[in-house]
N, C-alpha and C. Protein backbone atom coordinates (compact mmCIF):
# COMPACT_ATOMS: atom_id res chain seq x y z
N UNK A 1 0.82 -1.21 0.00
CA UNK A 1 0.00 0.00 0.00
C UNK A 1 0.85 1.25 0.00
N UNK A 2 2.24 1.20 0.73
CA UNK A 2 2.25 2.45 0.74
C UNK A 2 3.23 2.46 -0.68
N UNK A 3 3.90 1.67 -1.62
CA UNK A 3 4.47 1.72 -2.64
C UNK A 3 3.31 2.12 -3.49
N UNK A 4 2.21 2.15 -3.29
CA UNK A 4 0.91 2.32 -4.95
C UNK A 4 0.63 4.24 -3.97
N UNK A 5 0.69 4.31 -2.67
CA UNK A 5 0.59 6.14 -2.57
C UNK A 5 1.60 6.32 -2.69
N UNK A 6 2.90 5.84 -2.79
CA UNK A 6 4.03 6.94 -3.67
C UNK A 6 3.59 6.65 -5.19
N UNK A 7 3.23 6.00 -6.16
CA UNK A 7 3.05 5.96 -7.22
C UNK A 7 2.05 6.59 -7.98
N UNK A 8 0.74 6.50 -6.82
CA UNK A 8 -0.40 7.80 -7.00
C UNK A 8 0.07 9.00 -7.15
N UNK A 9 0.94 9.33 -6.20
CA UNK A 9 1.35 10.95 -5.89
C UNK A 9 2.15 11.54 -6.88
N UNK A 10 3.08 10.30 -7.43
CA UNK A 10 4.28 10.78 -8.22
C UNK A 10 3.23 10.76 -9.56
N UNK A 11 2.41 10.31 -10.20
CA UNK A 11 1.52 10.17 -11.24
C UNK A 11 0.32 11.43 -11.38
N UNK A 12 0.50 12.07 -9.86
CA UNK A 12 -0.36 13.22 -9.89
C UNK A 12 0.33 14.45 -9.56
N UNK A 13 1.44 14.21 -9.20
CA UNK A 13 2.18 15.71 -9.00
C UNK A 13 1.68 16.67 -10.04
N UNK A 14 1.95 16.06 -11.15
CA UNK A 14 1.82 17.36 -12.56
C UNK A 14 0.39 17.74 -12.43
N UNK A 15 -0.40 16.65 -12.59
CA UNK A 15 -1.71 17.22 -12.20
C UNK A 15 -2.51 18.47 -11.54
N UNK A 16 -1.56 17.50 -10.58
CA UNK A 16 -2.23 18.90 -9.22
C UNK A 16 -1.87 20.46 -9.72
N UNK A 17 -0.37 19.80 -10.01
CA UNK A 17 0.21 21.90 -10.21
C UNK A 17 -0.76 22.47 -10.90
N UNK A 18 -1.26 22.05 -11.99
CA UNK A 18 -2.23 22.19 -13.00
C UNK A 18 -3.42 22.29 -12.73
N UNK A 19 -4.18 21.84 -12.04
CA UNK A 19 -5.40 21.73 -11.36
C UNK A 19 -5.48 23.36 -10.66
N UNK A 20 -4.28 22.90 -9.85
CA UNK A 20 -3.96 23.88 -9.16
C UNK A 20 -4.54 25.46 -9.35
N UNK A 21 -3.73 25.67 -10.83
CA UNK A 21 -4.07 27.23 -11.07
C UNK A 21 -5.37 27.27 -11.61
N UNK A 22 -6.46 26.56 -11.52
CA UNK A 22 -8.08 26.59 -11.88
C UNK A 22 -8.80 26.67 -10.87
N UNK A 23 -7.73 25.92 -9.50
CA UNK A 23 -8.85 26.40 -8.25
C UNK A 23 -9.64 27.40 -7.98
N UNK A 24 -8.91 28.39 -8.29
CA UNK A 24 -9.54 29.99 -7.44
C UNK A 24 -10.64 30.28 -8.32
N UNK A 25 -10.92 30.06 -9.21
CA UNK A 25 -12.09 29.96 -10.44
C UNK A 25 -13.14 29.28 -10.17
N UNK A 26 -12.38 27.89 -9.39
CA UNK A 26 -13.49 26.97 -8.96
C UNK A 26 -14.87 27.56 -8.13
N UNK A 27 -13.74 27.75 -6.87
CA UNK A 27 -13.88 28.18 -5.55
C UNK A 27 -15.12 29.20 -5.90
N UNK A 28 -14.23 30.01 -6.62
CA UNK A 28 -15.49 31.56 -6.86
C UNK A 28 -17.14 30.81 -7.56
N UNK A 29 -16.66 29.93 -8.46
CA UNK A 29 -18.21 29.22 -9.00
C UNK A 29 -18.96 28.47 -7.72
N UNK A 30 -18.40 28.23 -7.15
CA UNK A 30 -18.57 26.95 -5.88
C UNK A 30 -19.21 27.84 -4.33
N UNK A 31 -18.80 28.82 -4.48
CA UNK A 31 -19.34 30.20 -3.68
C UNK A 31 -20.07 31.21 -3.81
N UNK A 32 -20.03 31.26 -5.31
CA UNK A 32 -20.48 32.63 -5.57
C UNK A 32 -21.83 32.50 -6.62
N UNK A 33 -22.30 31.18 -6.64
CA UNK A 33 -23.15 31.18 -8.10
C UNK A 33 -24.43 31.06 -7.53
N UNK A 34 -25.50 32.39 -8.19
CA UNK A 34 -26.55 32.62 -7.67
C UNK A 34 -27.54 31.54 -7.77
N UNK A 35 -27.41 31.00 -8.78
CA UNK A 35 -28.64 29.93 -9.22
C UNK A 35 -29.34 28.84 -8.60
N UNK A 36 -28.32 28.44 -7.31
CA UNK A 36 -28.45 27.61 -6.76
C UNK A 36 -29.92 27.76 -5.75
N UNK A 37 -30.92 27.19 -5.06
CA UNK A 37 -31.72 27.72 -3.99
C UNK A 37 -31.07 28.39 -3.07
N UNK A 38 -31.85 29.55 -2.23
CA UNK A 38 -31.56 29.83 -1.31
C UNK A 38 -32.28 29.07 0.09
N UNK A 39 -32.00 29.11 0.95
CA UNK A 39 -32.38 28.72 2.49
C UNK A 39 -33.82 28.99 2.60
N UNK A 40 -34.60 28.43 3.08
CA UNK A 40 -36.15 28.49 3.79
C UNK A 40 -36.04 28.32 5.33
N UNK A 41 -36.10 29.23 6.46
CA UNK A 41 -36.22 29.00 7.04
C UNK A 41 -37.10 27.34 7.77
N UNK A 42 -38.23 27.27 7.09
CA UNK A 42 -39.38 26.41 7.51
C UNK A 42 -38.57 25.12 7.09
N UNK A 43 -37.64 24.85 5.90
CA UNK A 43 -37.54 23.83 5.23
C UNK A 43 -36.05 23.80 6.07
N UNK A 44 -35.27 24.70 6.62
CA UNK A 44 -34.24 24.40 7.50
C UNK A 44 -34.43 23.48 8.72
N UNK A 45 -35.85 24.12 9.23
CA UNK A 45 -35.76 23.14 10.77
C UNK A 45 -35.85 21.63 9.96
N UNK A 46 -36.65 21.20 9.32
CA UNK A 46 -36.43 19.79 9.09
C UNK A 46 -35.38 19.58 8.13
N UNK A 47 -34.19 19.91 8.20
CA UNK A 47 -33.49 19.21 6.77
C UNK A 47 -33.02 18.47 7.67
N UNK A 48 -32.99 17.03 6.81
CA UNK A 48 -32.30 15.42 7.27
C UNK A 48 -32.67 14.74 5.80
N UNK A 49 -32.13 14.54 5.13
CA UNK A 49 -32.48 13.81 4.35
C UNK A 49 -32.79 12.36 4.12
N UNK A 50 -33.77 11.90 4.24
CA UNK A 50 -34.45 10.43 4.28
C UNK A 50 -34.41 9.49 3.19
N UNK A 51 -33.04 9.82 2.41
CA UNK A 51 -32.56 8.78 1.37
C UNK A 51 -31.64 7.83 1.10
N UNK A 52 -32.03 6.69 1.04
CA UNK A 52 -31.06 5.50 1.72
C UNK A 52 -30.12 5.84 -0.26
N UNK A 53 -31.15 5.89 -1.42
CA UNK A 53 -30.54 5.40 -2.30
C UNK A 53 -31.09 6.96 -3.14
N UNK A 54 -29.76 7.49 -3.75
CA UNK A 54 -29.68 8.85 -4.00
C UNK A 54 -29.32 9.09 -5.37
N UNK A 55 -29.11 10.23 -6.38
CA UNK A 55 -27.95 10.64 -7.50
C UNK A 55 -27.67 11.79 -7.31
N UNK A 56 -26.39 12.20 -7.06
CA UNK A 56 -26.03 14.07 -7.25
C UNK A 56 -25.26 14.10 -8.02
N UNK A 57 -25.40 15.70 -8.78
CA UNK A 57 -24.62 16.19 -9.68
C UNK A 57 -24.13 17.60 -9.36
N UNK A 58 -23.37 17.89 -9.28
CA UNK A 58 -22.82 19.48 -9.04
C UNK A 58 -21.44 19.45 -9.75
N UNK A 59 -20.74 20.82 -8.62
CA UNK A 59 -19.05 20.95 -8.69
C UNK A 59 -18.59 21.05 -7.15
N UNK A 60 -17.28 20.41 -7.18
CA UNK A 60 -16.70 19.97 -6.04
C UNK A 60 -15.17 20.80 -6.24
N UNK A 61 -14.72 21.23 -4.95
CA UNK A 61 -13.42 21.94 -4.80
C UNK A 61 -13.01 21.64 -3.35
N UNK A 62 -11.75 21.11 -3.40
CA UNK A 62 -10.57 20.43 -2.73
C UNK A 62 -9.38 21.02 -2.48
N UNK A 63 -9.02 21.58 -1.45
CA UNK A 63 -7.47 22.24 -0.86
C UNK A 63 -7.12 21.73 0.24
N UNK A 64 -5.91 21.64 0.16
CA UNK A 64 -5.20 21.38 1.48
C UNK A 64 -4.31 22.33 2.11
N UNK A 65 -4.66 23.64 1.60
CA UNK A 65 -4.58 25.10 2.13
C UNK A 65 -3.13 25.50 1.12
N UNK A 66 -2.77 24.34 0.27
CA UNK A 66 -1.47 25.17 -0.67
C UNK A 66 -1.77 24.64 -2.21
N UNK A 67 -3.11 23.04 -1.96
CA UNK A 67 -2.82 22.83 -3.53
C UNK A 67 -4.00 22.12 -3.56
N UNK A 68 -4.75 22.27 -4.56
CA UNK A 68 -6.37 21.21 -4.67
C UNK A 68 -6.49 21.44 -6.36
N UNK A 69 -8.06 20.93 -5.94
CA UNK A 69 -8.99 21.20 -7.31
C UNK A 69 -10.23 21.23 -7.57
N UNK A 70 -10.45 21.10 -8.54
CA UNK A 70 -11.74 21.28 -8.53
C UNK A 70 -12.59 21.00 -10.51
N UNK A 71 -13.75 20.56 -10.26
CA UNK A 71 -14.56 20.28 -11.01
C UNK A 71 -15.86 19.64 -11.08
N UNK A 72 -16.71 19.01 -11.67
CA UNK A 72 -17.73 18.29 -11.77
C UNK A 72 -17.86 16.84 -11.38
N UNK A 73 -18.73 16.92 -10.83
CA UNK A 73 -18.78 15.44 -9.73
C UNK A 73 -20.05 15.06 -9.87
N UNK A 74 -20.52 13.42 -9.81
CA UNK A 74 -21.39 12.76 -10.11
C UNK A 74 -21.59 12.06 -8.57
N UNK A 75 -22.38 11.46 -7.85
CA UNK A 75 -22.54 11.00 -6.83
C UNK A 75 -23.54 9.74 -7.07
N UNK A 76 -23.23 8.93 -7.02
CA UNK A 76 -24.10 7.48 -6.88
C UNK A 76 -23.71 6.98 -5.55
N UNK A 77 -25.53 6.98 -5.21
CA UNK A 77 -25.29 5.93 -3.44
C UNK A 77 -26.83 5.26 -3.38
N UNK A 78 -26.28 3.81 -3.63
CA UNK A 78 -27.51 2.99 -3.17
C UNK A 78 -27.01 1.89 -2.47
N UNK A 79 -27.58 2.23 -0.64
CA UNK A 79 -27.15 1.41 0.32
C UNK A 79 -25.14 1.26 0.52
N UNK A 80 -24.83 0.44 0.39
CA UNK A 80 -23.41 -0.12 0.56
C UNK A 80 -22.54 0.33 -0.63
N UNK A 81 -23.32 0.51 -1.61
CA UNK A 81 -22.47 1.12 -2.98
C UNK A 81 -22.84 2.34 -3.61
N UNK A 82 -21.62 2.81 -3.70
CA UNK A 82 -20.92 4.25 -3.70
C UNK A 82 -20.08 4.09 -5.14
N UNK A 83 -20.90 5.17 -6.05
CA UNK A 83 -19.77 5.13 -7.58
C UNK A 83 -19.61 6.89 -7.21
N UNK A 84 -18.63 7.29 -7.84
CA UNK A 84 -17.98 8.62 -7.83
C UNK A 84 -18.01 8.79 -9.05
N UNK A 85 -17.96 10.04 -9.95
CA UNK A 85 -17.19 10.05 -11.00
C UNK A 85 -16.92 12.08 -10.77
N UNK A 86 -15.42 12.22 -11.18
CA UNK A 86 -15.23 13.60 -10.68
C UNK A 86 -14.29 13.68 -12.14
N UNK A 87 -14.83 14.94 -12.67
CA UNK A 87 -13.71 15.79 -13.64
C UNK A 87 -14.13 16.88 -13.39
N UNK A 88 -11.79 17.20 -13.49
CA UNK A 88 -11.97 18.51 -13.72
C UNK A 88 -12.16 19.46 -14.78
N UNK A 89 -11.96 20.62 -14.58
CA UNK A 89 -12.23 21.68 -15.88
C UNK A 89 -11.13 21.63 -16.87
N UNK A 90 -11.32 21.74 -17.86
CA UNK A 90 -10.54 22.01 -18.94
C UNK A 90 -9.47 20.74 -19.51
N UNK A 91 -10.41 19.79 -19.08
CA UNK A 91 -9.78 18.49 -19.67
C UNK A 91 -8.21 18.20 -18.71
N UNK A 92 -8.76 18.29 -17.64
CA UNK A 92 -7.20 18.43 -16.66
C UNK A 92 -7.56 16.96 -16.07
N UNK A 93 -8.03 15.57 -16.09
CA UNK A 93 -8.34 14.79 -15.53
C UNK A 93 -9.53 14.02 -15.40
N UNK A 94 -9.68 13.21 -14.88
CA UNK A 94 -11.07 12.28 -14.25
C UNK A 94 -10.86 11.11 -13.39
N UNK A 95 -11.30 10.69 -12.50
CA UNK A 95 -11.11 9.53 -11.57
C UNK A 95 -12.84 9.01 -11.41
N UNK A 96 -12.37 7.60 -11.43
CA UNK A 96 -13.56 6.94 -10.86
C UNK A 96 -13.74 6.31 -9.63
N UNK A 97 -14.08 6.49 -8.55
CA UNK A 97 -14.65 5.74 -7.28
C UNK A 97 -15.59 4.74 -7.06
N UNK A 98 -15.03 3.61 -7.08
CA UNK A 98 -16.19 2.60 -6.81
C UNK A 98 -16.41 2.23 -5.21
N UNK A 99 -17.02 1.90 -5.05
CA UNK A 99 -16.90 1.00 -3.23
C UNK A 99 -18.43 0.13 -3.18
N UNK A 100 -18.26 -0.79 -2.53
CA UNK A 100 -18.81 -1.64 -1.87
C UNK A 100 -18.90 -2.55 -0.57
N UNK A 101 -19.08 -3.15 -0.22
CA UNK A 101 -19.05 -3.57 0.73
C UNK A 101 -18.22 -4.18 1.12
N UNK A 102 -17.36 -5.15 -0.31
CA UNK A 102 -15.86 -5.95 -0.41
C UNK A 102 -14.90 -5.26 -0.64
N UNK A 103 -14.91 -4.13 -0.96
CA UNK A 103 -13.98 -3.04 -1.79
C UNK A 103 -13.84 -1.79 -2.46
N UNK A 104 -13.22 -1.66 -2.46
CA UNK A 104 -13.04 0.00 -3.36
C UNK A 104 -12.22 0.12 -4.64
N UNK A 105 -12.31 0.56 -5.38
CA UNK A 105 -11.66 0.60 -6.70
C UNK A 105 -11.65 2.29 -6.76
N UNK A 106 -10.15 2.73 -7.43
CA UNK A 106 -9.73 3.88 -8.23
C UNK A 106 -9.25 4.26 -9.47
N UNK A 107 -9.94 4.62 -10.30
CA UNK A 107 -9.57 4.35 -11.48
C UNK A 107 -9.51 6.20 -12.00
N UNK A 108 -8.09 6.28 -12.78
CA UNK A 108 -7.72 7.60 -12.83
C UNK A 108 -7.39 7.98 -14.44
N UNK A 109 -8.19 8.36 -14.98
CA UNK A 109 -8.15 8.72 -16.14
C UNK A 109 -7.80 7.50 -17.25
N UNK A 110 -8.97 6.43 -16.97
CA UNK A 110 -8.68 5.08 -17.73
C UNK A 110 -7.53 4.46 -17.30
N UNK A 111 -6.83 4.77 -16.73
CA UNK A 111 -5.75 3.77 -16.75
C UNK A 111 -6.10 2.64 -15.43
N UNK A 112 -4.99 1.76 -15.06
CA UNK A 112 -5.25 0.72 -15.01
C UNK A 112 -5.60 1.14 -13.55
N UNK A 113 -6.69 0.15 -12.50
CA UNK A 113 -6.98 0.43 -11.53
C UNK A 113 -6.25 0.32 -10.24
N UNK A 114 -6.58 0.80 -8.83
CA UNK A 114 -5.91 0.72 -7.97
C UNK A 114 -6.97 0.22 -6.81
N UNK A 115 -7.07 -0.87 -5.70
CA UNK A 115 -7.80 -1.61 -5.36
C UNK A 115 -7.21 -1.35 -3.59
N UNK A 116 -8.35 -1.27 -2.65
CA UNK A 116 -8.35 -1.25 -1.77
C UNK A 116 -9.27 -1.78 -0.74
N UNK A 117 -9.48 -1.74 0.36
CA UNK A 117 -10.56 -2.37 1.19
C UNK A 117 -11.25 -0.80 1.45
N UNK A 118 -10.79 0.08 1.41
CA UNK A 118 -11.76 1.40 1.70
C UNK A 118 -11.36 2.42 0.48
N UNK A 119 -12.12 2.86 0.10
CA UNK A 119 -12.20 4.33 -0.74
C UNK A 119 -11.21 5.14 -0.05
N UNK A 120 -11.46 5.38 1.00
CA UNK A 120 -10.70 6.41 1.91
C UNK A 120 -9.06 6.57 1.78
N UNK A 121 -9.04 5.31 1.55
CA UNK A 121 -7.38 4.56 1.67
C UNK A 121 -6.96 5.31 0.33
N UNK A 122 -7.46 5.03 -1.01
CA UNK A 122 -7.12 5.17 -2.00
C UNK A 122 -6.60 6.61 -2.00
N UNK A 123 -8.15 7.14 -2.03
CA UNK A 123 -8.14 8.85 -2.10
C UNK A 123 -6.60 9.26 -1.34
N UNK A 124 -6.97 8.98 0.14
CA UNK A 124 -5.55 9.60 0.61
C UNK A 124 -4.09 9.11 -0.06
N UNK A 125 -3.66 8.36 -0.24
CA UNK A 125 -2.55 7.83 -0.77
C UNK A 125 -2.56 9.02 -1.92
N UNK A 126 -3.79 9.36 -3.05
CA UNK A 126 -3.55 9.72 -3.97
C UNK A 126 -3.56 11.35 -3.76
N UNK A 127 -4.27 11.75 -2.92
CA UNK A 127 -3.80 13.17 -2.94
C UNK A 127 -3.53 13.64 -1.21
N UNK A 128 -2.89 12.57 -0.65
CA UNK A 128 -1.83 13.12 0.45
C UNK A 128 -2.25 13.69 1.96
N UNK A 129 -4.07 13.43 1.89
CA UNK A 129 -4.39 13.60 3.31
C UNK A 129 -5.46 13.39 3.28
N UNK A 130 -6.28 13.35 4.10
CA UNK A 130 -7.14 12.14 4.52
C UNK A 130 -8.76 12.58 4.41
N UNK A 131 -9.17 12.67 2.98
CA UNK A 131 -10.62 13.39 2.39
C UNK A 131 -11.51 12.36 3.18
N UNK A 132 -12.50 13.05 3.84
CA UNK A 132 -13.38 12.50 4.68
C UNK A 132 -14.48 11.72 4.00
N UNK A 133 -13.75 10.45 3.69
CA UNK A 133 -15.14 9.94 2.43
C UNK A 133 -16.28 9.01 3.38
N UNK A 134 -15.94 8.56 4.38
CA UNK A 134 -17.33 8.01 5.10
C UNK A 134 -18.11 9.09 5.70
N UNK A 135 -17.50 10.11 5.81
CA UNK A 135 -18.40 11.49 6.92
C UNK A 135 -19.30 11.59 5.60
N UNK A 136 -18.65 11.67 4.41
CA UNK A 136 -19.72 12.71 2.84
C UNK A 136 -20.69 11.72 2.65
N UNK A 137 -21.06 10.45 3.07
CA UNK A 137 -21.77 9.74 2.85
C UNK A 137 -22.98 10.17 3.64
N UNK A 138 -22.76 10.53 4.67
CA UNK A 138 -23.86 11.18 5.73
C UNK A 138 -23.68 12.62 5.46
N UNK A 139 -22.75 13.29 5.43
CA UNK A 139 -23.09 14.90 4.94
C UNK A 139 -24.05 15.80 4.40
N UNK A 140 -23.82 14.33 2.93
CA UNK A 140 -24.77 14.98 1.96
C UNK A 140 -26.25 14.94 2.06
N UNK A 141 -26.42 14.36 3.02
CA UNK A 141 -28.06 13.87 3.86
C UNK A 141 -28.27 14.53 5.15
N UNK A 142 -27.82 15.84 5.12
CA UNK A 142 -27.37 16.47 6.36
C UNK A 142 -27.66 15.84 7.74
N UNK A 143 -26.56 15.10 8.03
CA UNK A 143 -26.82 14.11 9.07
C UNK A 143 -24.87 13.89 9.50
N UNK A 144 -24.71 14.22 10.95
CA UNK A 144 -23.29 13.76 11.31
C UNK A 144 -23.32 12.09 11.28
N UNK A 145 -21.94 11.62 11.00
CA UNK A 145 -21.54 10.36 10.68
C UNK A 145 -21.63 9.84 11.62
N UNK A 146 -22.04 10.30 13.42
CA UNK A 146 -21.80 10.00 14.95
C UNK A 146 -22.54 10.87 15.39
N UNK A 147 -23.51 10.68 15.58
CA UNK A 147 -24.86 11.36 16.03
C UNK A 147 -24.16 11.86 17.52
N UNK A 148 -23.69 10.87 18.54
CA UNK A 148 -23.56 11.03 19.96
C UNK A 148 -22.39 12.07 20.44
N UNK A 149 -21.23 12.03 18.57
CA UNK A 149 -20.07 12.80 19.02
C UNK A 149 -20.36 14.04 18.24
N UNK A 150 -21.52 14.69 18.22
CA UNK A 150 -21.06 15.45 16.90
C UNK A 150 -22.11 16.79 17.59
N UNK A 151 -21.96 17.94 17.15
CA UNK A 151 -22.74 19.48 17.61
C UNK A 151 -23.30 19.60 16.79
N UNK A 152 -24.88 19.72 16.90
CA UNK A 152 -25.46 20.14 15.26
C UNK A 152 -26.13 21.02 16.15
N UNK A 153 -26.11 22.62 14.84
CA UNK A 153 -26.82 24.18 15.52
C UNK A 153 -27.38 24.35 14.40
N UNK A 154 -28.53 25.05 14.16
CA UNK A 154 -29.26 25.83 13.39
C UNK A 154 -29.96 27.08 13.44
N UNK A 155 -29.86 28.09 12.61
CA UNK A 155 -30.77 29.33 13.31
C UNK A 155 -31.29 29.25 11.61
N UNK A 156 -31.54 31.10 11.36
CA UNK A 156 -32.39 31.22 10.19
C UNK A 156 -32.03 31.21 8.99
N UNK A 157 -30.66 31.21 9.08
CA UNK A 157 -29.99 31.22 7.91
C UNK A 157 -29.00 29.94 7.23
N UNK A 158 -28.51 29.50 7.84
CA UNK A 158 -27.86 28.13 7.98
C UNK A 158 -28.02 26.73 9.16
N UNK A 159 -27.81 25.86 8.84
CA UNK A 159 -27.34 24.56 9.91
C UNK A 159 -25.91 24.28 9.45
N UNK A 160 -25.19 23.96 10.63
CA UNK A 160 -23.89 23.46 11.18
C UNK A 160 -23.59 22.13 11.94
N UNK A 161 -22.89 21.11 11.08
CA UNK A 161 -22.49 19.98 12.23
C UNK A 161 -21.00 19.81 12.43
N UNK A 162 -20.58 19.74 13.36
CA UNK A 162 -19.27 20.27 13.72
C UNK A 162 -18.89 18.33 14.37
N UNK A 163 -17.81 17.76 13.60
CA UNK A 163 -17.86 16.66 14.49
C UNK A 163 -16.18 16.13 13.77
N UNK A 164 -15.09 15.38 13.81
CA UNK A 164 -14.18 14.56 14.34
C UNK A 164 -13.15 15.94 13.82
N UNK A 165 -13.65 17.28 14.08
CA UNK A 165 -12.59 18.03 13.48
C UNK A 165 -12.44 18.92 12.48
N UNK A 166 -13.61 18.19 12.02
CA UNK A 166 -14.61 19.41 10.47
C UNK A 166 -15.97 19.90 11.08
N UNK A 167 -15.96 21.15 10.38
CA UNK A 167 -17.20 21.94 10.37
C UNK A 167 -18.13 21.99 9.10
N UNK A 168 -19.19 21.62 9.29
CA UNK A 168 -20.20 21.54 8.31
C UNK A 168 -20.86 22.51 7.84
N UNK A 169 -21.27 23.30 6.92
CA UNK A 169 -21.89 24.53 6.77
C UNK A 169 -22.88 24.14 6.11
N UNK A 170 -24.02 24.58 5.78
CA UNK A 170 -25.25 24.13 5.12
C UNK A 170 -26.32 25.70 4.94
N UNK A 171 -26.17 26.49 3.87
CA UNK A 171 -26.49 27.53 3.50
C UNK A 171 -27.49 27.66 2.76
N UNK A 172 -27.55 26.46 1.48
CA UNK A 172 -28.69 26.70 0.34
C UNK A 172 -29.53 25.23 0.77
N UNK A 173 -31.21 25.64 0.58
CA UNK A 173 -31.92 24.08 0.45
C UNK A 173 -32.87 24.13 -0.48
N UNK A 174 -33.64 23.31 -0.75
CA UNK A 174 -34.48 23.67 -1.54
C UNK A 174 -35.87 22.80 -1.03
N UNK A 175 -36.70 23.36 -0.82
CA UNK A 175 -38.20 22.16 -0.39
C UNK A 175 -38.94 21.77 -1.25
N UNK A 176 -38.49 20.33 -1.46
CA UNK A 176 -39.30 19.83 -3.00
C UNK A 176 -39.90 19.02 -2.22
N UNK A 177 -40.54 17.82 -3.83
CA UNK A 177 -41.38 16.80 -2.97
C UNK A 177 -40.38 15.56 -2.57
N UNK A 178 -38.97 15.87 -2.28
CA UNK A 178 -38.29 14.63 -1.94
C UNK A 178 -37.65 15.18 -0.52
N UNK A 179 -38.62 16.93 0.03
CA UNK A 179 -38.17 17.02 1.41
C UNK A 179 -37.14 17.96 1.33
N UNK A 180 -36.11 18.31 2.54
CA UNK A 180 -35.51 19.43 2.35
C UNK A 180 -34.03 18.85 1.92
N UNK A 181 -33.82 19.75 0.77
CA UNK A 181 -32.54 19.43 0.63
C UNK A 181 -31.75 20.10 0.11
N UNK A 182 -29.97 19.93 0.80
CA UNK A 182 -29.27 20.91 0.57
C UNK A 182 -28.61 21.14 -0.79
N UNK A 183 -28.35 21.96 -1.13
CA UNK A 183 -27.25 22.42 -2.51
C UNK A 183 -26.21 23.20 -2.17
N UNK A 184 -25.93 23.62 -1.35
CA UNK A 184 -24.53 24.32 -0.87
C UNK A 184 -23.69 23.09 0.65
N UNK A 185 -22.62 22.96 0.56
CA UNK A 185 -21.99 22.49 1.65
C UNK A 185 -20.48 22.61 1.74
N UNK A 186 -20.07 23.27 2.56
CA UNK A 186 -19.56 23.72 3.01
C UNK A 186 -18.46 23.80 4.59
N UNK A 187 -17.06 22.25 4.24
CA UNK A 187 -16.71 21.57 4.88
C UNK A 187 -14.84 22.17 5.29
N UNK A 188 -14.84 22.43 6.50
CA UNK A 188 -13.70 22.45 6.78
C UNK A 188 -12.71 22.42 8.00
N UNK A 189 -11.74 22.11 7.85
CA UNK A 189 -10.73 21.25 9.05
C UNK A 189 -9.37 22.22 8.51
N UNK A 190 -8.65 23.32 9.25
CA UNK A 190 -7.81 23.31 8.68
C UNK A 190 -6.75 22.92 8.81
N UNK A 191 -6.10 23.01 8.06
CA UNK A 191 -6.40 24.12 6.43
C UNK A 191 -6.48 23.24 5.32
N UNK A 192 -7.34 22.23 5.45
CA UNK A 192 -8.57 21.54 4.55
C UNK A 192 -9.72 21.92 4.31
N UNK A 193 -9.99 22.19 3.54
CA UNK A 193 -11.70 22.20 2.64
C UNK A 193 -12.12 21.50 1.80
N UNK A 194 -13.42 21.55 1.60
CA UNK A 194 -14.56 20.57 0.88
C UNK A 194 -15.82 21.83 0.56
N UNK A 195 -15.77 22.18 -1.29
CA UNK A 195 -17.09 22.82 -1.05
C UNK A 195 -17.36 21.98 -2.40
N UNK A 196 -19.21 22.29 -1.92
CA UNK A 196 -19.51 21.31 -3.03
C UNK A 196 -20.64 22.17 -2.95
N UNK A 197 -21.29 21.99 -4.58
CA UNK A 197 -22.76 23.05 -5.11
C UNK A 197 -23.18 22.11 -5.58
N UNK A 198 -24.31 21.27 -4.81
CA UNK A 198 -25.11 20.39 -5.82
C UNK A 198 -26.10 20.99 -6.38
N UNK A 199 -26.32 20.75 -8.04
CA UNK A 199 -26.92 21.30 -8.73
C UNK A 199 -27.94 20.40 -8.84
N UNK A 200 -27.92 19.24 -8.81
CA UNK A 200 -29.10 18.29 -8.72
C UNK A 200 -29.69 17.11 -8.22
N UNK A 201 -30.51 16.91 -7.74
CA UNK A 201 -30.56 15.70 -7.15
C UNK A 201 -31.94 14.74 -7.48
N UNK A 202 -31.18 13.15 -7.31
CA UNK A 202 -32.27 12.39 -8.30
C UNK A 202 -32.55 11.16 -7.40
């Protein structure tokens, strides 16, 4: 394992540099784009999302306070299995995330795969610190991953769950007929971040 995260890293160095100078572009789309819903008070007190088996689509942006990225992300979750698919802008990449219950698979711009017992494992090896992939499984359902360890606050404008070290932000929702749900989130540990604009959900 740890010979395939030096081989990830050394296979993504160039990447990243590259990625790199598109972040701040990201970031600003990922923060700043009106289109998304805004907050309902009424639809704040109940957001929890009550979906075992989900689809999201947005853009996702990643720093580790000197180097990330960012682009379009696909989210598949039904029960135990978890598909990813993330590209970035301007033809700078793509990775695929599989997981299940036996395993995890990483697959990085077609080439040949990289196999683990957790997603988590992979990711970090490949970009060098430790992306919270079991917390985003509950995140995105605004729900902490540890109900007993975790601070969840809400007033009129946002909800917050604060739990192994990250802070949760939750700004935009929207009240459809699948209940309240978020499109802005807004994750950070520093000098790590996670923002993500889901644009849709299925």
């Amino acid at each position: 394992m740890k010979k395939m995260g030096i081989r990830l890293r050394c296979r993504l160095a160039v990447r990243t540099r590259m990625v790199t100078s598109v972040l701040f572009f990201g970031l600003l789309i990922v923060s700043g784009c009106q289109s998304i819903p805004k907050h309902h008070s009424s639809c704040l007190q109940k957001a929890n999302v009550n979906l075992n088996d989900f689809e999201i689509s947005g853009k996702l942006a990643l720093s580790d306070g000197q180097e990330g990225g960012s682009g379009r992300f696909i989210w598949r979750q039904q029960g135990a299995w978890v598909s990813t698919q993330f590209k970035a802008p301007m033809g700078q990449g793509s990775w695929l995330i599989e997981e299940t219950s036996d395993g995890a698979t990483l697959i990085i711009n077609n080439e040949d795969p990289y196999y683990a017992h957790y997603a988590e494992t992979l990711i970090a090896d490949a970009v060098g610190w430790a992306v919270p992939w079991q917390a985003l499984k509950q995140w995105f359902r605004v729900r902490p991953l540890n109900l007993d360890q975790a601070d969840v606050q809400f007033n009129q404008t946002s909800q917050t769950i604060a739990e192994q070290g990250w802070t949760i932000v939750y700004d935009r929702f929207d009240d459809g007929p699948r209940g309240c749900l978020p499109h802005r989130i807004m994750a950070s540990k520093p000098p790590y971040s996670i923002r993500l604009v889901i644009r849709q959900w299925q």
